[in-house]
PDB file of N, CA and C in Angstrom:
ATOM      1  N   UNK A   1       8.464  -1.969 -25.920  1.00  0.00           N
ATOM      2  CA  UNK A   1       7.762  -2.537 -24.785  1.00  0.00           C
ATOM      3  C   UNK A   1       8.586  -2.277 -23.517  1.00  0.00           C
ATOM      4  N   UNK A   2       7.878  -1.902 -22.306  1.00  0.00           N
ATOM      5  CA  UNK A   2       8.991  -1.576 -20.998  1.00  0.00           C
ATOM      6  C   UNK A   2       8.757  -3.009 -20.136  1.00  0.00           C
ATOM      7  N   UNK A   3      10.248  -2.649 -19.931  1.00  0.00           N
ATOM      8  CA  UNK A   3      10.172  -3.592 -18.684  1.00  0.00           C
ATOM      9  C   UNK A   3       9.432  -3.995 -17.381  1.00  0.00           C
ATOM     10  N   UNK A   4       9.225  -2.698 -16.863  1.00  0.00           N
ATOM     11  CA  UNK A   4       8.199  -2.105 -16.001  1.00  0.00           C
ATOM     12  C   UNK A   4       6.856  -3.052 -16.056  1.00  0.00           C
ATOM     13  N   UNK A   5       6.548  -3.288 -14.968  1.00  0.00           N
ATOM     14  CA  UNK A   5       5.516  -4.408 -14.449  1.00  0.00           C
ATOM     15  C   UNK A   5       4.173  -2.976 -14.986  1.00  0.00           C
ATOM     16  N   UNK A   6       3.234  -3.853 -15.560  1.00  0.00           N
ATOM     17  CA  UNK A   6       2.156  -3.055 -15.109  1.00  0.00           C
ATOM     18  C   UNK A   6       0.983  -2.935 -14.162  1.00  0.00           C
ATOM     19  N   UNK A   7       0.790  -1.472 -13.431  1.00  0.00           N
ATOM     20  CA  UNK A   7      -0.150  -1.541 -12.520  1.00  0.00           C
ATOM     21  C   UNK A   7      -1.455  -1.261 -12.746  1.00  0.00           C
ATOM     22  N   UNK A   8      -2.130  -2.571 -12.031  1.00  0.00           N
ATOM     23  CA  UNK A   8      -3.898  -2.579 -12.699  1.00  0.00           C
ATOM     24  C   UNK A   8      -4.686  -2.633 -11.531  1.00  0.00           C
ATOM     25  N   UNK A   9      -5.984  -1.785 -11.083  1.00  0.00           N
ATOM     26  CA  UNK A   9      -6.545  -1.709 -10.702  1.00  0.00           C
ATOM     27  C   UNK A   9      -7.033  -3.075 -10.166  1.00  0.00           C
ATOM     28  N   UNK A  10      -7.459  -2.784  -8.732  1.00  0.00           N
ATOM     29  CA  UNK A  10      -7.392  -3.525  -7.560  1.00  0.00           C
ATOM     30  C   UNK A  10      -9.010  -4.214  -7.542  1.00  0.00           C
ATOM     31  N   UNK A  11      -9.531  -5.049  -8.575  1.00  0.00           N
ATOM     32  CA  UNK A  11     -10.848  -5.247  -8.305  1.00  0.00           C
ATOM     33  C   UNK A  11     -11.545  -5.338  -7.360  1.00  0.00           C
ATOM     34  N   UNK A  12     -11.314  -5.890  -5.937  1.00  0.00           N
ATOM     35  CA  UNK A  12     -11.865  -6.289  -4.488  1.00  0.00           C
ATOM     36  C   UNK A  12     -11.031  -5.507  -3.594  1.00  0.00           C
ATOM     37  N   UNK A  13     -11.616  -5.124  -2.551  1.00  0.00           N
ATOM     38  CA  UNK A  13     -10.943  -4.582  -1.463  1.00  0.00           C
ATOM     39  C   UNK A  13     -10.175  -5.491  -1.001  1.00  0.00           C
ATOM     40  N   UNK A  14      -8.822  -5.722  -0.508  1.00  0.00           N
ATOM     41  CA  UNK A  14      -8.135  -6.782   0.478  1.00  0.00           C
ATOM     42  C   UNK A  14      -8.581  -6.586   1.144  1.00  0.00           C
ATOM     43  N   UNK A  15      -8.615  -7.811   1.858  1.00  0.00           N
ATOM     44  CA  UNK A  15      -8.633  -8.160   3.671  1.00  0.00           C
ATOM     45  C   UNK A  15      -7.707  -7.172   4.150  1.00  0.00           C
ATOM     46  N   UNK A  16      -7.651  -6.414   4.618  1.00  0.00           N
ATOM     47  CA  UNK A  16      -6.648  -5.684   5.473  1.00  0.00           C
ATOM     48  C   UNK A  16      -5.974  -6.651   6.623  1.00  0.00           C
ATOM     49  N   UNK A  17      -6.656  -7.315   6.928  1.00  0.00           N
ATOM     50  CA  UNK A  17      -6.674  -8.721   8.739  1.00  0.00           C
ATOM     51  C   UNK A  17      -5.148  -9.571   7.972  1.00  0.00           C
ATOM     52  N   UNK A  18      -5.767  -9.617   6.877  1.00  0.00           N
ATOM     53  CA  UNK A  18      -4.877 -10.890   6.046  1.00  0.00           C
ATOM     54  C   UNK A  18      -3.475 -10.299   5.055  1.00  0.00           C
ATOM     55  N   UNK A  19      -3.797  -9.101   4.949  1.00  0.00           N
ATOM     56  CA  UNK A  19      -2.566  -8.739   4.124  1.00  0.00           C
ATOM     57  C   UNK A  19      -1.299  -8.593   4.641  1.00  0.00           C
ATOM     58  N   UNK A  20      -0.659  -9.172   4.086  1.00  0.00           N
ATOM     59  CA  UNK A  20       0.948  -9.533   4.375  1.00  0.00           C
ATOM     60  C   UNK A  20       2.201  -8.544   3.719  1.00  0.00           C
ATOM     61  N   UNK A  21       3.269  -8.407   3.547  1.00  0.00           N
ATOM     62  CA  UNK A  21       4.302  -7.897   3.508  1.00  0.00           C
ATOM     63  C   UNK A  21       5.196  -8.923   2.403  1.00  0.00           C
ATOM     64  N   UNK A  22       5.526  -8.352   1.149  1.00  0.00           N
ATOM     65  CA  UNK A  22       6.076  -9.086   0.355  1.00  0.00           C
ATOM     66  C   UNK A  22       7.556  -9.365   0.909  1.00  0.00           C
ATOM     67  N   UNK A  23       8.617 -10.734   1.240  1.00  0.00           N
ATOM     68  CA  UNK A  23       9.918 -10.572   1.326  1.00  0.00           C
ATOM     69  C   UNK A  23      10.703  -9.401   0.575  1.00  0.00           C
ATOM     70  N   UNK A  24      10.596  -8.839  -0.604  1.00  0.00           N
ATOM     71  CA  UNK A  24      10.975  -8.093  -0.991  1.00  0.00           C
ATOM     72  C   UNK A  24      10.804  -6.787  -0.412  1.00  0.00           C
ATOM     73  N   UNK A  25       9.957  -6.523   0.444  1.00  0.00           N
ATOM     74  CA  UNK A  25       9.659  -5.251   0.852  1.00  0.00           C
ATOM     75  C   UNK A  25      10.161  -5.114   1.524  1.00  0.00           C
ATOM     76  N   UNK A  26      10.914  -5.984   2.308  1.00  0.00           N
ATOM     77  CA  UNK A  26      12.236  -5.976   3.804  1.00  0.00           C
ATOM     78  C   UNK A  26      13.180  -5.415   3.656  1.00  0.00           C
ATOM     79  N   UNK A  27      13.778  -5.427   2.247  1.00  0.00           N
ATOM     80  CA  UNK A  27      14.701  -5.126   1.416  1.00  0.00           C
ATOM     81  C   UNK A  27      15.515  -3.552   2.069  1.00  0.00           C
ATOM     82  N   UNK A  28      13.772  -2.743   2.278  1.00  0.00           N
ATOM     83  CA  UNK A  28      13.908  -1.198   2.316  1.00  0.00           C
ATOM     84  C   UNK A  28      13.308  -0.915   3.687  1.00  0.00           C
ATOM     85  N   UNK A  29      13.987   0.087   4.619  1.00  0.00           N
ATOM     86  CA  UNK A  29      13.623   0.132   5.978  1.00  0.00           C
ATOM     87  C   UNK A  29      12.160   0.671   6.134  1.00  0.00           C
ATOM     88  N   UNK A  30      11.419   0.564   7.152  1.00  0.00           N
ATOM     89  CA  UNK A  30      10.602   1.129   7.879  1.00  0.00           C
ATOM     90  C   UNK A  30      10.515   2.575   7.786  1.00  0.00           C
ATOM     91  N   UNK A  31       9.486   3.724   7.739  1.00  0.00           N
ATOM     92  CA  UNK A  31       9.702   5.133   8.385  1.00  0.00           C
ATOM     93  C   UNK A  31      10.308   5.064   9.450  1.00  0.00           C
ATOM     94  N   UNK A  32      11.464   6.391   9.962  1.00  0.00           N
ATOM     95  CA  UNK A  32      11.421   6.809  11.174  1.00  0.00           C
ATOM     96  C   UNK A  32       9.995   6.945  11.984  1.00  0.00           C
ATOM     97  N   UNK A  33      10.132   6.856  13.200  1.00  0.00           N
ATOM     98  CA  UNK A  33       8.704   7.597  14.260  1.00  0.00           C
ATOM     99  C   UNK A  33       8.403   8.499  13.577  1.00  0.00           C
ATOM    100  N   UNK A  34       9.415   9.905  13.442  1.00  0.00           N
ATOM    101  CA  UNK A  34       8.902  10.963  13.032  1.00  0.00           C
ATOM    102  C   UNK A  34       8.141  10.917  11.626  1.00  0.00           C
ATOM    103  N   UNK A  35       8.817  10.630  10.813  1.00  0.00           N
ATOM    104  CA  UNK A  35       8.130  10.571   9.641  1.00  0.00           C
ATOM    105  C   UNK A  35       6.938   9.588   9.354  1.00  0.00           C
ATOM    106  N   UNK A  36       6.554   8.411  10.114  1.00  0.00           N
ATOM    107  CA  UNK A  36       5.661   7.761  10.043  1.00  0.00           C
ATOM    108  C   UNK A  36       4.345   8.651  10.713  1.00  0.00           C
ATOM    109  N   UNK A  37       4.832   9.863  11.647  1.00  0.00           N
ATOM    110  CA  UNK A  37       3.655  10.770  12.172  1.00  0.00           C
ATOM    111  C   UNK A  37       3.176  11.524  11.612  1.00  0.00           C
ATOM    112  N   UNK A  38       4.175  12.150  10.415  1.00  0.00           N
ATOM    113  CA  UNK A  38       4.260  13.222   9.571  1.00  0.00           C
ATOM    114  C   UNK A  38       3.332  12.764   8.340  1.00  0.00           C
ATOM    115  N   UNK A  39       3.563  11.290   8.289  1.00  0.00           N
ATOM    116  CA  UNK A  39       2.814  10.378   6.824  1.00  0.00           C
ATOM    117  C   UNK A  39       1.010  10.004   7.393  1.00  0.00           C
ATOM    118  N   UNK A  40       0.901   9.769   8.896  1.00  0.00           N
ATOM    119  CA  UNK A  40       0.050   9.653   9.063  1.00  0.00           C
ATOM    120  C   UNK A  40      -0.834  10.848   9.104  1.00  0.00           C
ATOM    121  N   UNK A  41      -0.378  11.626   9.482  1.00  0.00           N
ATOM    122  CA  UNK A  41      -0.824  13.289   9.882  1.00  0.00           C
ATOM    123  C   UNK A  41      -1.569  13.722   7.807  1.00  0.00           C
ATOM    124  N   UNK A  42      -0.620  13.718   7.650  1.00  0.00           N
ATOM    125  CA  UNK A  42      -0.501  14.012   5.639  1.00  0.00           C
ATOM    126  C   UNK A  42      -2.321  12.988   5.496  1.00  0.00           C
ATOM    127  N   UNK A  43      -1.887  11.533   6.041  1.00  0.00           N
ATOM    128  CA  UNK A  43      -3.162  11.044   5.845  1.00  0.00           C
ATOM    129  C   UNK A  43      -4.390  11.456   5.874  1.00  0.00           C
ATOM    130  N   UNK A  44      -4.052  11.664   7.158  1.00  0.00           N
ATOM    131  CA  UNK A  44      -5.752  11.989   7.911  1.00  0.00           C
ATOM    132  C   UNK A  44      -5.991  13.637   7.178  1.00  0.00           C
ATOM    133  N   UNK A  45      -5.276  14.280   7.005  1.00  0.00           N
ATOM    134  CA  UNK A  45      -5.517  15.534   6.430  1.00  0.00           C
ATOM    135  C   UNK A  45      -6.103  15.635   4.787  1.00  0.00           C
ATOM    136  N   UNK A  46      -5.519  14.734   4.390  1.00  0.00           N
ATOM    137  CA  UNK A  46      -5.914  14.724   3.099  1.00  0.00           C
ATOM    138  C   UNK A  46      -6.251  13.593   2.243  1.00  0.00           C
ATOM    139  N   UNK A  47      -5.756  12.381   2.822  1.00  0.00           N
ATOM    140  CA  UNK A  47      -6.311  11.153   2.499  1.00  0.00           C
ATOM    141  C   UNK A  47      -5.415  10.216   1.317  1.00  0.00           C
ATOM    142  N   UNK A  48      -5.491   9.841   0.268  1.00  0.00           N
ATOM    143  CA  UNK A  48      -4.216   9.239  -0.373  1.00  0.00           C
ATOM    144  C   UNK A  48      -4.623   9.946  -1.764  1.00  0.00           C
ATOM    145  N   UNK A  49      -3.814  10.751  -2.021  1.00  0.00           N
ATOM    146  CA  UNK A  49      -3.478  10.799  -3.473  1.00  0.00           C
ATOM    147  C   UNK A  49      -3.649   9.884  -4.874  1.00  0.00           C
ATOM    148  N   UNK A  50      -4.159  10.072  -5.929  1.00  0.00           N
ATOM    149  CA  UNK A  50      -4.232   9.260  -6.938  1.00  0.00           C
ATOM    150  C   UNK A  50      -2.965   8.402  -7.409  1.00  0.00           C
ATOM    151  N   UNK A  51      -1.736   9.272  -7.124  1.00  0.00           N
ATOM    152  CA  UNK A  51      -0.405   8.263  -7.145  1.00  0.00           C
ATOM    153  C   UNK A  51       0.446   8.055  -6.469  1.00  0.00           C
ATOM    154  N   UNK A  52      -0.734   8.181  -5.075  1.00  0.00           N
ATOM    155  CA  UNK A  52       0.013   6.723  -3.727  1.00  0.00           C
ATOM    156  C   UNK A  52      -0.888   6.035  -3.507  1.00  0.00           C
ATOM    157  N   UNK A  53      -1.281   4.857  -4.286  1.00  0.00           N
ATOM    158  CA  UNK A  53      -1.551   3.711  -3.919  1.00  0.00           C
ATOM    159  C   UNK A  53      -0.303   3.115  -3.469  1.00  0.00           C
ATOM    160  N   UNK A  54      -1.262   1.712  -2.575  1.00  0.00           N
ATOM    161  CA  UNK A  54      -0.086   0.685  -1.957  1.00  0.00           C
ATOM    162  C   UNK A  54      -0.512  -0.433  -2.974  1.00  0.00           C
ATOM    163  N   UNK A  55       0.918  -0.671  -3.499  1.00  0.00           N
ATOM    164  CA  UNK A  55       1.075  -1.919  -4.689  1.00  0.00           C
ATOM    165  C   UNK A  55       1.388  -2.989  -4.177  1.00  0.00           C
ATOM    166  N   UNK A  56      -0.104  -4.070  -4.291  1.00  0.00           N
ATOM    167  CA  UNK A  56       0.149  -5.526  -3.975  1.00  0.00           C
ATOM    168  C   UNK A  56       0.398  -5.969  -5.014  1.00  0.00           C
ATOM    169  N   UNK A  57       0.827  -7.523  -4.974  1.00  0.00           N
ATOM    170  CA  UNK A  57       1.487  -8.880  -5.973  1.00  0.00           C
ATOM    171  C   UNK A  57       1.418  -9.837  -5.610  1.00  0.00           C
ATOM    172  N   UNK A  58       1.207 -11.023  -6.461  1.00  0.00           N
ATOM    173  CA  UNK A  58       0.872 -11.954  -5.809  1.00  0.00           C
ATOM    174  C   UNK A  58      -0.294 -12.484  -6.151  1.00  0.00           C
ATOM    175  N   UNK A  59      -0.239 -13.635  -5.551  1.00  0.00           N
ATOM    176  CA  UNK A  59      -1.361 -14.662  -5.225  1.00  0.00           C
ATOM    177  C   UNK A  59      -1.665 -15.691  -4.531  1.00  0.00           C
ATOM    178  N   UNK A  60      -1.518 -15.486  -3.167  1.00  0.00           N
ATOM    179  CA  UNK A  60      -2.449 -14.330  -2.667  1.00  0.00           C
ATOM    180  C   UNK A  60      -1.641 -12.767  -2.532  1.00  0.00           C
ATOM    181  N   UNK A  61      -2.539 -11.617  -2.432  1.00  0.00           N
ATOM    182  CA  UNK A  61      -1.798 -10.546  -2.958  1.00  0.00           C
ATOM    183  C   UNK A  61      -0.782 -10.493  -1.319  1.00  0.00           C
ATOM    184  N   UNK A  62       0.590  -9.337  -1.886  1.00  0.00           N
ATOM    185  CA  UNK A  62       1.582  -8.799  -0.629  1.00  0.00           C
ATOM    186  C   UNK A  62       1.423  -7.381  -1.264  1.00  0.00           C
ATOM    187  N   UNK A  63       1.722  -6.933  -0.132  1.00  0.00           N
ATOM    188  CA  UNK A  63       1.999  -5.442  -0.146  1.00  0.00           C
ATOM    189  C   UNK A  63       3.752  -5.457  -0.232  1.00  0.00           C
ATOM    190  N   UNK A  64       3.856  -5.171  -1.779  1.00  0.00           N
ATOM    191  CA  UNK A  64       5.452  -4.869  -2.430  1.00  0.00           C
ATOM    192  C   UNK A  64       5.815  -3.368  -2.661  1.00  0.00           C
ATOM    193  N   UNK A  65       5.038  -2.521  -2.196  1.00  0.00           N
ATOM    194  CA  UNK A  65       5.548  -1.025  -1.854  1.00  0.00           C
ATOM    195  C   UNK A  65       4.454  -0.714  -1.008  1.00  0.00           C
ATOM    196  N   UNK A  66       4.412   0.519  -0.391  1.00  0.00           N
ATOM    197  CA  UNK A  66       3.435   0.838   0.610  1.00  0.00           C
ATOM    198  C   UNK A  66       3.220   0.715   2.040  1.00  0.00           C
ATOM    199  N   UNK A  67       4.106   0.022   2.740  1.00  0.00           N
ATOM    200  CA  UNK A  67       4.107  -0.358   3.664  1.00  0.00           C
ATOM    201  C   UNK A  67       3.367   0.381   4.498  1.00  0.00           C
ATOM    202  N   UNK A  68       4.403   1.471   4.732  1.00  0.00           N
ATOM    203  CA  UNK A  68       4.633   2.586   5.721  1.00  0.00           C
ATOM    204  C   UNK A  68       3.342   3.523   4.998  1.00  0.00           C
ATOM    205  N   UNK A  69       2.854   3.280   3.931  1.00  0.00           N
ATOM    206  CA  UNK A  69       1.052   4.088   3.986  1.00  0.00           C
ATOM    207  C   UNK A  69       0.248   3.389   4.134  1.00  0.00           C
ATOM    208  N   UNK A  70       0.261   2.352   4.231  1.00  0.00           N
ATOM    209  CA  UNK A  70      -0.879   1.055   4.727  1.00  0.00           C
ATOM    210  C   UNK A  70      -0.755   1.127   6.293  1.00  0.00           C
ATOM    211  N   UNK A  71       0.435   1.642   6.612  1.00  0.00           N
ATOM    212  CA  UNK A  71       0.727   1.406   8.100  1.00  0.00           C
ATOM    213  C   UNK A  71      -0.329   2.752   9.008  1.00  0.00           C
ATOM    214  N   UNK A  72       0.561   3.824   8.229  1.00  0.00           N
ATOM    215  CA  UNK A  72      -0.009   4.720   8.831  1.00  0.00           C
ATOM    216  C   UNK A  72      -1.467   5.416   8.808  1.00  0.00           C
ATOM    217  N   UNK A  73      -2.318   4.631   7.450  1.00  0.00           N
ATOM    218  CA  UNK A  73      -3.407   4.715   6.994  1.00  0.00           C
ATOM    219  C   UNK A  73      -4.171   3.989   8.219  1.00  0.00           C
ATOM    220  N   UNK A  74      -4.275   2.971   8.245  1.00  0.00           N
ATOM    221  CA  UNK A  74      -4.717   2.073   9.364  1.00  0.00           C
ATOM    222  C   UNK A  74      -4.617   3.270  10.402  1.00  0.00           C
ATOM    223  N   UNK A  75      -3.800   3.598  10.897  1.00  0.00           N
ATOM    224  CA  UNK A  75      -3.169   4.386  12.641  1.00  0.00           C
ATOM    225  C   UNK A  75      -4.187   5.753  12.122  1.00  0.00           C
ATOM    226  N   UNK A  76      -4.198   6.028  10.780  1.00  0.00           N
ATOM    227  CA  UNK A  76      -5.092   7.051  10.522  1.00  0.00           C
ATOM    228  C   UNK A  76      -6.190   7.229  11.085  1.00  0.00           C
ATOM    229  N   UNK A  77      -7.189   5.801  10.438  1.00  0.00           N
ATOM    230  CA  UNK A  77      -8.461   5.571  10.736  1.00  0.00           C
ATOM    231  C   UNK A  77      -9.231   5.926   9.700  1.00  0.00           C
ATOM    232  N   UNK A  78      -7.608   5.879   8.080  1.00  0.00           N
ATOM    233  CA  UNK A  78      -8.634   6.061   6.988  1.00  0.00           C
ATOM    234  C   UNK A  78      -9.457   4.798   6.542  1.00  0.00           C
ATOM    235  N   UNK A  79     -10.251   5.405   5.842  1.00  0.00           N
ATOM    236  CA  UNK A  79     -11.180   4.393   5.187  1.00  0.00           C
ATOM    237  C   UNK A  79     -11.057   3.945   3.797  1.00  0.00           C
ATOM    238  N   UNK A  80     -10.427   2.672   3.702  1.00  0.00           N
ATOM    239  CA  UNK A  80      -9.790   2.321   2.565  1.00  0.00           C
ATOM    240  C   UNK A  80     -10.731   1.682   2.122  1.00  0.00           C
ATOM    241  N   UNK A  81     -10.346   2.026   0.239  1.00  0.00           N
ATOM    242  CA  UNK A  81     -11.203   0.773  -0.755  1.00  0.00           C
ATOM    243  C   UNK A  81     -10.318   0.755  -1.544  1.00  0.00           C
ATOM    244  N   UNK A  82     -10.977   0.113  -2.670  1.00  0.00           N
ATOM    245  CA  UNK A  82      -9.736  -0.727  -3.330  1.00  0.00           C
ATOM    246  C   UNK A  82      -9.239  -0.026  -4.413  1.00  0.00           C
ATOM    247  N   UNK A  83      -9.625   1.778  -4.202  1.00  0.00           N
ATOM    248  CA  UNK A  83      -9.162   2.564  -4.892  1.00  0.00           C
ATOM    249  C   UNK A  83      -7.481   3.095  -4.409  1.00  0.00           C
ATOM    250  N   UNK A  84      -7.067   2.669  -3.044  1.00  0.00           N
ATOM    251  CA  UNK A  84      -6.372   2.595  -2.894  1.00  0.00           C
ATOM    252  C   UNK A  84      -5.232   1.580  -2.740  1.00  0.00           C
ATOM    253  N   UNK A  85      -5.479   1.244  -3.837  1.00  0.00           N
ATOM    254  CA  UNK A  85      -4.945  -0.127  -4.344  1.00  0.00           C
ATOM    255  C   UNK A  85      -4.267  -0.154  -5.563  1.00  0.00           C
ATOM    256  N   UNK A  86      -3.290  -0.587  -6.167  1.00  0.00           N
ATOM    257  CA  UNK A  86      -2.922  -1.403  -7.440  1.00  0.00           C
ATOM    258  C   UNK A  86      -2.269  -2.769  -7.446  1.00  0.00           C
ATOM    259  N   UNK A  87      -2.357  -2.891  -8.573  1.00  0.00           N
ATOM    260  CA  UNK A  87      -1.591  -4.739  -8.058  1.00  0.00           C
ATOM    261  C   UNK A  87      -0.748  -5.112  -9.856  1.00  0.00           C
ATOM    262  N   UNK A  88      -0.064  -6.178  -9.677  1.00  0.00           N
ATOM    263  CA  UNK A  88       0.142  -6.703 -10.679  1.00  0.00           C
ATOM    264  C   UNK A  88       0.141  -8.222 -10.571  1.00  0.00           C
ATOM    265  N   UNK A  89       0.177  -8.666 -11.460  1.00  0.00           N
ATOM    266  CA  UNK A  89      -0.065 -10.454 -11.140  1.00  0.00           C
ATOM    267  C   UNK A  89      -0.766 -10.929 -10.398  1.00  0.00           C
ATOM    268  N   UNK A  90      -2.245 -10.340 -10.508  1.00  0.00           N
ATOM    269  CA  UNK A  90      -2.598 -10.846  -9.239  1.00  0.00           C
ATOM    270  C   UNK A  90      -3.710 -12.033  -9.579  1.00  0.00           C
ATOM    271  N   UNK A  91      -3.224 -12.625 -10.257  1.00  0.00           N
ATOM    272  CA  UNK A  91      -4.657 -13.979 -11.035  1.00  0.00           C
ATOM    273  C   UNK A  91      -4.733 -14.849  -9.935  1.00  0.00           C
TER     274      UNK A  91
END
Protein backbone atom coordinates (compact mmCIF):
# COMPACT_ATOMS: atom_id res chain seq x y z
CA UNK A 1 0.00 0.00 0.00
CA UNK A 2 1.68 3.66 -0.75
CA UNK A 3 1.83 6.26 1.25
CA UNK A 4 0.92 8.65 -1.35
CA UNK A 5 -2.48 10.42 -0.86
CA UNK A 6 -4.80 9.47 -3.56
CA UNK A 7 -5.99 11.75 -6.33
CA UNK A 8 -9.78 11.59 -7.21
CA UNK A 9 -11.61 13.36 -9.51
CA UNK A 10 -13.10 16.69 -8.77
CA UNK A 11 -16.99 16.08 -8.84
CA UNK A 12 -18.24 19.97 -8.95
CA UNK A 13 -16.49 22.76 -10.39
CA UNK A 14 -15.02 25.07 -7.40
CA UNK A 15 -16.00 28.41 -6.88
CA UNK A 16 -13.00 29.92 -8.31
CA UNK A 17 -14.36 33.57 -6.14
CA UNK A 18 -13.93 31.25 -3.03
CA UNK A 19 -10.94 29.13 -3.52
CA UNK A 20 -8.24 29.60 -1.17
CA UNK A 21 -4.55 28.63 -0.86
CA UNK A 22 -3.68 25.73 1.45
CA UNK A 23 -1.00 27.02 4.46
CA UNK A 24 1.04 24.42 3.13
CA UNK A 25 1.32 25.82 -0.21
CA UNK A 26 3.34 28.92 1.25
CA UNK A 27 5.82 26.52 2.03
CA UNK A 28 7.04 26.85 -1.88
CA UNK A 29 7.57 30.28 -3.66
CA UNK A 30 5.48 31.93 -6.24
CA UNK A 31 6.63 31.85 -10.21
CA UNK A 32 9.05 34.44 -11.21
CA UNK A 33 7.16 37.30 -13.62
CA UNK A 34 8.91 35.63 -16.27
CA UNK A 35 7.92 32.30 -15.84
CA UNK A 36 4.42 33.00 -14.65
CA UNK A 37 4.19 34.63 -18.51
CA UNK A 38 5.80 31.74 -19.99
CA UNK A 39 3.06 29.37 -17.85
CA UNK A 40 0.38 31.59 -18.86
CA UNK A 41 1.39 31.88 -22.54
CA UNK A 42 1.86 27.59 -22.43
CA UNK A 43 -1.89 28.11 -21.17
CA UNK A 44 -3.63 29.94 -23.52
CA UNK A 45 -1.77 28.00 -26.27
CA UNK A 46 -2.64 24.80 -25.31
CA UNK A 47 -4.72 24.68 -22.33
CA UNK A 48 -3.91 22.17 -19.27
CA UNK A 49 -2.63 18.91 -19.85
CA UNK A 50 -4.17 15.66 -18.41
CA UNK A 51 -1.30 15.72 -15.68
CA UNK A 52 -1.55 19.33 -14.60
CA UNK A 53 -4.37 19.50 -12.72
CA UNK A 54 -4.47 21.90 -9.66
CA UNK A 55 -4.81 19.59 -6.48
CA UNK A 56 -7.33 20.76 -3.90
CA UNK A 57 -7.84 19.29 -0.08
CA UNK A 58 -9.85 19.85 2.27
CA UNK A 59 -13.09 20.73 3.46
CA UNK A 60 -13.78 23.18 2.30
CA UNK A 61 -11.41 22.39 -0.62
CA UNK A 62 -7.52 24.57 -0.83
CA UNK A 63 -5.52 24.60 -3.60
CA UNK A 64 -2.31 22.38 -2.12
CA UNK A 65 -0.35 22.42 -5.48
CA UNK A 66 -1.21 24.54 -8.45
CA UNK A 67 -1.09 27.75 -7.50
CA UNK A 68 0.87 29.40 -10.08
CA UNK A 69 -1.61 27.36 -12.87
CA UNK A 70 -4.74 28.44 -11.27
CA UNK A 71 -3.03 31.79 -11.26
CA UNK A 72 -2.06 32.03 -14.58
CA UNK A 73 -5.10 30.11 -15.96
CA UNK A 74 -7.43 32.77 -14.63
CA UNK A 75 -4.84 35.75 -16.33
CA UNK A 76 -5.33 33.22 -19.28
CA UNK A 77 -8.98 33.53 -19.65
CA UNK A 78 -9.04 29.74 -19.64
CA UNK A 79 -12.14 28.11 -19.18
CA UNK A 80 -12.01 25.84 -16.36
CA UNK A 81 -14.12 22.72 -15.25
CA UNK A 82 -13.65 20.42 -12.90
CA UNK A 83 -11.63 18.44 -15.26
CA UNK A 84 -9.09 20.51 -14.21
CA UNK A 85 -9.21 19.49 -10.97
CA UNK A 86 -8.16 16.67 -8.48
CA UNK A 87 -8.62 16.56 -4.86
CA UNK A 88 -8.15 14.29 -1.97
CA UNK A 89 -10.15 14.34 1.24
CA UNK A 90 -12.49 16.19 0.10
CA UNK A 91 -15.86 14.77 2.07
Amino acid sequence: MSDKPQLIPVPVMPDLTKLRHHPIAADFPMASDNDFENLKASITERGFLPNEQIVLFGNPAMVLDGRNRLKAGIAAGHKFTSLDFHGTELT
